[in-house]
PDB file of N, CA and C in Angstrom:
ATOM      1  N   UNK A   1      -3.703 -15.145  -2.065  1.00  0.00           N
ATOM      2  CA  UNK A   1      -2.294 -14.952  -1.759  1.00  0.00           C
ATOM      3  C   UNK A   1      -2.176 -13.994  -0.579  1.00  0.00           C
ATOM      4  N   UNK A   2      -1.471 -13.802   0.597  1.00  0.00           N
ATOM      5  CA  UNK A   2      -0.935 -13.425   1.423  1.00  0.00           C
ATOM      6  C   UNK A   2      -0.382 -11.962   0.998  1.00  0.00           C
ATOM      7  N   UNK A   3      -0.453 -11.177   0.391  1.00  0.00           N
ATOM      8  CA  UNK A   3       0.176  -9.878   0.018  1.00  0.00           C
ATOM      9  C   UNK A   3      -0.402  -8.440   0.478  1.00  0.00           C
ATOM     10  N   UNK A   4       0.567  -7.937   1.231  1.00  0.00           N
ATOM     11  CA  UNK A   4      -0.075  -6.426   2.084  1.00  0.00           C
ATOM     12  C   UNK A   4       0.695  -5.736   0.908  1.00  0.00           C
ATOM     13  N   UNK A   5      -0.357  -4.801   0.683  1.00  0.00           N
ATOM     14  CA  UNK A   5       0.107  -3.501  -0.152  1.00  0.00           C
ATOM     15  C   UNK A   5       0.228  -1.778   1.246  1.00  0.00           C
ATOM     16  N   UNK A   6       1.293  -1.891   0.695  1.00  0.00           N
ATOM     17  CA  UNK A   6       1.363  -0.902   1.785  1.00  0.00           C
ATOM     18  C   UNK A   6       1.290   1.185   1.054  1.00  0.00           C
ATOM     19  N   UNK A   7       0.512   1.885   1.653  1.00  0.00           N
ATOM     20  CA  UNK A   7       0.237   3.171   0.530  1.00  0.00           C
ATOM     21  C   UNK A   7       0.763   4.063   1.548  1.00  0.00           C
ATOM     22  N   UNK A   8       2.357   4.780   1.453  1.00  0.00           N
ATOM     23  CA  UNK A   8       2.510   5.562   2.231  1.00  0.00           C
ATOM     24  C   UNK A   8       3.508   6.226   1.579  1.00  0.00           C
ATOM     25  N   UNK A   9       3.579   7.531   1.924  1.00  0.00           N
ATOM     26  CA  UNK A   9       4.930   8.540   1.771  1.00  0.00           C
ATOM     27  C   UNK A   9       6.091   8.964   2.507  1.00  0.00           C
ATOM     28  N   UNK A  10       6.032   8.593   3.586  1.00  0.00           N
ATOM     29  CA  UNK A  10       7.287   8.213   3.811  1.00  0.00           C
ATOM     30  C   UNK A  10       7.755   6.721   3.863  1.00  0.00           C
ATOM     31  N   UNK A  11       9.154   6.829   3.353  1.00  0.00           N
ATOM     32  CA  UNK A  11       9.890   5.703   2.786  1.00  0.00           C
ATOM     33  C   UNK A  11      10.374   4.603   4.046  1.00  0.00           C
ATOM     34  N   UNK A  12      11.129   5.655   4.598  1.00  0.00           N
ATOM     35  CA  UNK A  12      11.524   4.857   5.870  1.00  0.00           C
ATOM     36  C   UNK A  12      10.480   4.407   6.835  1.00  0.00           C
ATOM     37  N   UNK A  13       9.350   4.866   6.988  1.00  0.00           N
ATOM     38  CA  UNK A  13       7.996   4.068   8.113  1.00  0.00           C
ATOM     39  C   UNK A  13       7.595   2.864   6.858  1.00  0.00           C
ATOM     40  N   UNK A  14       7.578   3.185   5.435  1.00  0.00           N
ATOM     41  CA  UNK A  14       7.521   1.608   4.559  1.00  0.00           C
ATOM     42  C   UNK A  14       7.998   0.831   4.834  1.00  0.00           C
ATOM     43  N   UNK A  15       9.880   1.161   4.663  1.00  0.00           N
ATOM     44  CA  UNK A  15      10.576  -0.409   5.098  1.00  0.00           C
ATOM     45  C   UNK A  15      10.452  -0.622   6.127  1.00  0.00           C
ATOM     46  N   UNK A  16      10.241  -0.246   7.645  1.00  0.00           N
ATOM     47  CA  UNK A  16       9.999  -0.635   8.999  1.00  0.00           C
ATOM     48  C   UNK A  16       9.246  -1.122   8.857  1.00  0.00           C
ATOM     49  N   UNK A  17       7.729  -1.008   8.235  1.00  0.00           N
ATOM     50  CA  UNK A  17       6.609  -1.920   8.421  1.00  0.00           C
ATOM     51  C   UNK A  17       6.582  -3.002   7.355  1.00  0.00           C
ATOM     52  N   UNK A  18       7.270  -2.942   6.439  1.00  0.00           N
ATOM     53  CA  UNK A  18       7.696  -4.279   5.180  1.00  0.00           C
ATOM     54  C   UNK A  18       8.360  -5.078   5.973  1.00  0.00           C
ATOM     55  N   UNK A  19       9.432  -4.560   6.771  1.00  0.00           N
ATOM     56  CA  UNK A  19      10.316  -5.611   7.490  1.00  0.00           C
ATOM     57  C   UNK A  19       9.717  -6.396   8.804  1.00  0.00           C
ATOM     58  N   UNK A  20       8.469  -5.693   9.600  1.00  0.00           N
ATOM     59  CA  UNK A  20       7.854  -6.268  10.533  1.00  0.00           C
ATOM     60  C   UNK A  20       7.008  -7.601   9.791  1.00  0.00           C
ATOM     61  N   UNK A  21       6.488  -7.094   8.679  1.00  0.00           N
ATOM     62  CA  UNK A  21       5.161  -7.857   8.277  1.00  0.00           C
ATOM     63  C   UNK A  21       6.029  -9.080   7.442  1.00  0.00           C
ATOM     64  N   UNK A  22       6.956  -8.724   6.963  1.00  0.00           N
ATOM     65  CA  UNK A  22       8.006  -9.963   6.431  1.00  0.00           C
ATOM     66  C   UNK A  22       8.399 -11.244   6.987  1.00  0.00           C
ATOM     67  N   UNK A  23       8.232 -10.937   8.680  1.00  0.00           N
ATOM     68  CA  UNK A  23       8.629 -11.658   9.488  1.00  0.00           C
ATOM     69  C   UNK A  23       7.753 -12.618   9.849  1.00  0.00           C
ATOM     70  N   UNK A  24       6.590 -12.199   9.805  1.00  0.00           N
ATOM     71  CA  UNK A  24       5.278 -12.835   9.855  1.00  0.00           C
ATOM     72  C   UNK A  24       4.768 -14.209   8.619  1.00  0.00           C
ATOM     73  N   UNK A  25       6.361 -13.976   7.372  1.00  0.00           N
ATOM     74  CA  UNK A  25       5.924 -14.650   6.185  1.00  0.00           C
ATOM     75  C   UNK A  25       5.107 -14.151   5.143  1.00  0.00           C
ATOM     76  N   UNK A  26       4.463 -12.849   5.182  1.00  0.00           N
ATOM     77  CA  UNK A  26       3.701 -12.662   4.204  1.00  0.00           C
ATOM     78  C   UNK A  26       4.783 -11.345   3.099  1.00  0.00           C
ATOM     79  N   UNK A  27       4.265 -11.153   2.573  1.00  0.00           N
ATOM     80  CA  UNK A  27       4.775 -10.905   1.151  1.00  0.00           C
ATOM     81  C   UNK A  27       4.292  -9.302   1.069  1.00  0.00           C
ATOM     82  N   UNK A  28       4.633  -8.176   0.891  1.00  0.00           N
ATOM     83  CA  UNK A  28       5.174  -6.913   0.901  1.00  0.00           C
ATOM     84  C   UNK A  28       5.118  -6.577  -0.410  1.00  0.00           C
ATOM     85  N   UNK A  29       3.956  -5.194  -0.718  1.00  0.00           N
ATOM     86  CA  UNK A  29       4.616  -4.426  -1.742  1.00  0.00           C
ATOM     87  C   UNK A  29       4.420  -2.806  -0.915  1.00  0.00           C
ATOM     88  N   UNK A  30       5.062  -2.170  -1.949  1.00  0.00           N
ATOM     89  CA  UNK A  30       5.018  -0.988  -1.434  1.00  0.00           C
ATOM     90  C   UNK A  30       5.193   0.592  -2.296  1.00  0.00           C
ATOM     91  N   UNK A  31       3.976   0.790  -2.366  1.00  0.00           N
ATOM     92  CA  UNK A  31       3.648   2.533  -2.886  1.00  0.00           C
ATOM     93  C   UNK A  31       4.250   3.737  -2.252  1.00  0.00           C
ATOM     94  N   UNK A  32       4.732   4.097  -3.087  1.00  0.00           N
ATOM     95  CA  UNK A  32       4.983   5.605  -2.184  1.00  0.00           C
ATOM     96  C   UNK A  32       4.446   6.777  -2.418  1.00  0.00           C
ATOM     97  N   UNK A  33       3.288   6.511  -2.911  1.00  0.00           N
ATOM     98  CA  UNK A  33       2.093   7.988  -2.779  1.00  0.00           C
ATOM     99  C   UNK A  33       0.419   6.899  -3.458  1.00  0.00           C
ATOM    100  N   UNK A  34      -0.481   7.753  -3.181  1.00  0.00           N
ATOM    101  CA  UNK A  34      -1.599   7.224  -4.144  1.00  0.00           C
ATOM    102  C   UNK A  34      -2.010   6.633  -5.467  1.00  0.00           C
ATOM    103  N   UNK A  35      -1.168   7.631  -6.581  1.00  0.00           N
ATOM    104  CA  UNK A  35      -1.008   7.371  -7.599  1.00  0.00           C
ATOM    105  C   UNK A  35      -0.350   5.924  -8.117  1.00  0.00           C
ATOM    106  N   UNK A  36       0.735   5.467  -7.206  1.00  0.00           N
ATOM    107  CA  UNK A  36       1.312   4.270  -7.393  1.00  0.00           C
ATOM    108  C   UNK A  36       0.321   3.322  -6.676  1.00  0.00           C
ATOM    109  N   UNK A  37      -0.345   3.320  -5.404  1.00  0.00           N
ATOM    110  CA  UNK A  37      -0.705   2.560  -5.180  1.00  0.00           C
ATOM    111  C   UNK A  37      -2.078   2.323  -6.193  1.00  0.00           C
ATOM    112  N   UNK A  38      -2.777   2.811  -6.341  1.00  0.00           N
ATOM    113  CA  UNK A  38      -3.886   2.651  -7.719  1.00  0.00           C
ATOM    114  C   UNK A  38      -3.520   1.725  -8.783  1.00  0.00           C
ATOM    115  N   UNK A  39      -1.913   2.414  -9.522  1.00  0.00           N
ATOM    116  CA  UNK A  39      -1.493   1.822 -10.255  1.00  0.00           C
ATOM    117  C   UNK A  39      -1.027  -0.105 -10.091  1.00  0.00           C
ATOM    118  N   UNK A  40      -0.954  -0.260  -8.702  1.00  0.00           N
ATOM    119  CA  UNK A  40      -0.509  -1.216  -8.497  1.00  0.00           C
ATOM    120  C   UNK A  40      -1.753  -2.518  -8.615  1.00  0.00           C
ATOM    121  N   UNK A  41      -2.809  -1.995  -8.101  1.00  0.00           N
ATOM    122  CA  UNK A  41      -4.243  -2.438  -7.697  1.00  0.00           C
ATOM    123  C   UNK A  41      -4.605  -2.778  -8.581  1.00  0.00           C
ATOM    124  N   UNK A  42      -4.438  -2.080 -10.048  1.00  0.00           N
ATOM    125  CA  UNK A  42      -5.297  -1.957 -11.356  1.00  0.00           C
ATOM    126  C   UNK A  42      -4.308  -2.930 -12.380  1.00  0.00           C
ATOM    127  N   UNK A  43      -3.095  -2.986 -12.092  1.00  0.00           N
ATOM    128  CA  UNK A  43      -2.180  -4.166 -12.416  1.00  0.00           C
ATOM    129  C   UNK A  43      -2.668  -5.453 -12.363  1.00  0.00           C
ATOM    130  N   UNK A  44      -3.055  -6.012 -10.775  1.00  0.00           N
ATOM    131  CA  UNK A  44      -3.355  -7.323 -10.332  1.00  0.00           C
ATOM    132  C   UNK A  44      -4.364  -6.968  -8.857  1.00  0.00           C
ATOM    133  N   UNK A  45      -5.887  -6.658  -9.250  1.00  0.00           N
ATOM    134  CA  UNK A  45      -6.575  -6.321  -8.161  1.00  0.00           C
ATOM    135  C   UNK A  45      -6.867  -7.337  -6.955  1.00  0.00           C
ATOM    136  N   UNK A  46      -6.757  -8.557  -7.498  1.00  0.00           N
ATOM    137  CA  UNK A  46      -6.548  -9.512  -6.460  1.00  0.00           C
ATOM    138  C   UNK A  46      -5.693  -9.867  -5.837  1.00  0.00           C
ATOM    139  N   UNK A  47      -4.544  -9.413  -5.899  1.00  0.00           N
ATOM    140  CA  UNK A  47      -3.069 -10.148  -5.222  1.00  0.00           C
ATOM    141  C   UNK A  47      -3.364  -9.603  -3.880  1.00  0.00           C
ATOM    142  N   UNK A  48      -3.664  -8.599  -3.140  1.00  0.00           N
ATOM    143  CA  UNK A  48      -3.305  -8.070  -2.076  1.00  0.00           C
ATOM    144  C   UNK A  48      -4.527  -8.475  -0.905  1.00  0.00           C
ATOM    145  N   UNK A  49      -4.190  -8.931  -0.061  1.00  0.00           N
ATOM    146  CA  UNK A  49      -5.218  -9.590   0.935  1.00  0.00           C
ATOM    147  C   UNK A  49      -5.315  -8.061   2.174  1.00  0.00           C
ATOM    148  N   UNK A  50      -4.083  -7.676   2.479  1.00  0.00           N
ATOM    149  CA  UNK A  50      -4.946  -6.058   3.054  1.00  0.00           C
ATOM    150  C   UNK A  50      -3.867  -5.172   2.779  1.00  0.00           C
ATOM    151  N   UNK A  51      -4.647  -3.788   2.584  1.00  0.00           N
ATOM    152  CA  UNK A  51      -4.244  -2.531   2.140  1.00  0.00           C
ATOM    153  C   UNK A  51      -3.506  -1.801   3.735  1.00  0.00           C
ATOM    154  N   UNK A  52      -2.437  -1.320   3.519  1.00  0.00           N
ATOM    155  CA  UNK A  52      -2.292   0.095   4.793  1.00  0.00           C
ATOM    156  C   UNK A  52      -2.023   0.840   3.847  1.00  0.00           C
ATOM    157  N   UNK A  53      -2.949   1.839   4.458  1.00  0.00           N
ATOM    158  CA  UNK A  53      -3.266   2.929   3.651  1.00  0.00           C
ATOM    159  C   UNK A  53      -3.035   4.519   4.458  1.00  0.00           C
ATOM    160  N   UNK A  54      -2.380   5.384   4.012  1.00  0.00           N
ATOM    161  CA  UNK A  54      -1.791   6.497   5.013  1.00  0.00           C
ATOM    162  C   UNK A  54      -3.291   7.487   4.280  1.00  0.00           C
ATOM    163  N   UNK A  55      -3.383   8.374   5.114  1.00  0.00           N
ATOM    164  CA  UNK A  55      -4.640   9.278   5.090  1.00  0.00           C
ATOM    165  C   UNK A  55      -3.712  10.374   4.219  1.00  0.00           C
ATOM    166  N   UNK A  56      -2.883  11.143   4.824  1.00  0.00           N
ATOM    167  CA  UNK A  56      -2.205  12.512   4.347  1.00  0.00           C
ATOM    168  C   UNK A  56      -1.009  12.167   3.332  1.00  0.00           C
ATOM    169  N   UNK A  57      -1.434  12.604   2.268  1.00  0.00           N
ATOM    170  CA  UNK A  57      -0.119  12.596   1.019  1.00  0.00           C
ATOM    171  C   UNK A  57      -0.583  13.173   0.077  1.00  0.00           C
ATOM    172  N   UNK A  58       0.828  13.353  -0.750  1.00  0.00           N
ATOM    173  CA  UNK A  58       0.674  14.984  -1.441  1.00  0.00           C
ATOM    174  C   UNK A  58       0.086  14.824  -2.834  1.00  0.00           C
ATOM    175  N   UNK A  59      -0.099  13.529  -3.362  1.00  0.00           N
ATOM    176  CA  UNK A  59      -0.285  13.324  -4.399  1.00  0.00           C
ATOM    177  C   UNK A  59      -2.070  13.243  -4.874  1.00  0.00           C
ATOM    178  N   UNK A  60      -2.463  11.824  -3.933  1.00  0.00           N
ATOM    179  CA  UNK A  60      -3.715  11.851  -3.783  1.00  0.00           C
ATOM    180  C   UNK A  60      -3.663  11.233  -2.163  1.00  0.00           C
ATOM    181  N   UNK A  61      -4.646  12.109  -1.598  1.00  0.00           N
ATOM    182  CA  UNK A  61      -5.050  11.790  -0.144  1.00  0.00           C
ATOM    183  C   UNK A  61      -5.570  10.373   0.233  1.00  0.00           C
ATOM    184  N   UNK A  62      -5.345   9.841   1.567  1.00  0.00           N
ATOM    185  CA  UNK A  62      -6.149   8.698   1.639  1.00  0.00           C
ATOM    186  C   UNK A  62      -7.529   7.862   1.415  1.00  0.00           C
ATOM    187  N   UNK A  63      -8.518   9.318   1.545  1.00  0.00           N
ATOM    188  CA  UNK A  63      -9.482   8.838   1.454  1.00  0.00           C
ATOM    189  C   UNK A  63      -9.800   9.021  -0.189  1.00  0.00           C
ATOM    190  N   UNK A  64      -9.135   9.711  -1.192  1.00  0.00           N
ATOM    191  CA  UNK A  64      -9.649   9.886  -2.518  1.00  0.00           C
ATOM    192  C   UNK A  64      -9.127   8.096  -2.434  1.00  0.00           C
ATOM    193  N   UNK A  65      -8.076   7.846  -2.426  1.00  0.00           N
ATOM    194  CA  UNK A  65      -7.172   6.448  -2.739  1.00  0.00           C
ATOM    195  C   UNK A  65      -8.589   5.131  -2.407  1.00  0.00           C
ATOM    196  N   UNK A  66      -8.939   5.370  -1.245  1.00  0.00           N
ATOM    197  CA  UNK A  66      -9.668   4.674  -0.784  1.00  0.00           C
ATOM    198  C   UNK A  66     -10.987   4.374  -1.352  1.00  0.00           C
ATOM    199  N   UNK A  67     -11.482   5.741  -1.912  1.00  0.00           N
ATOM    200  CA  UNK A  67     -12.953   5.796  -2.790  1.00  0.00           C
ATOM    201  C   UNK A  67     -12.968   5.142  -3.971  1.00  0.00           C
ATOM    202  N   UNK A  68     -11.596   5.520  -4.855  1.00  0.00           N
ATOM    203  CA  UNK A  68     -11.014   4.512  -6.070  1.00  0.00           C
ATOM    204  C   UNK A  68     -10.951   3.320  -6.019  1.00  0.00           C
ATOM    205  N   UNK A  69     -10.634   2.606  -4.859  1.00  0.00           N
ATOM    206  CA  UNK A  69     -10.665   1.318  -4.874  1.00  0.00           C
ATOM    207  C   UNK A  69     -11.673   0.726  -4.537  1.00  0.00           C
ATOM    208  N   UNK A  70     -12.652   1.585  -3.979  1.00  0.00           N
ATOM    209  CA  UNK A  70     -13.991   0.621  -3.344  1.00  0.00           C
ATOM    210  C   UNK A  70     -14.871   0.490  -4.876  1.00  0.00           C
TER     211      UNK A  70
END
């Protein structure tokens, strides 16, 4: 399936880049810190064909986010 998971903390650079990648036809979810995005992954680990993933956030950092999922 076509689905970008997007892992970022700010809200408003989410919907700007949900609404670019929308346009393209593909299909949008969207985390707003680490913790959600994990949660989302561990839901349905296959749905998402690529991750954007923000490095700096307050919850869990990019690269912890990143180590979890590999």
């Amino acid at each position: 399936m076509n689905k970008v998971l997007i892992i970022d903390d700010d809200k408003e650079l989410c919907m700007l880049m949900a609404k670019c990648i929308e346009q393209e036809n593909l299909s949008v979810v969207v985390a707003n810190g680490g913790i959600e995005g994990l949660r989302i992954l561990e839901e349905d680990k296959d749905s998402c064909s690529l991750i954007i993933l923000d490095i700096m956030m307050p919850d869990l950092d990019g690269f912890q986010v990143l180590q979890q999922i590999r």
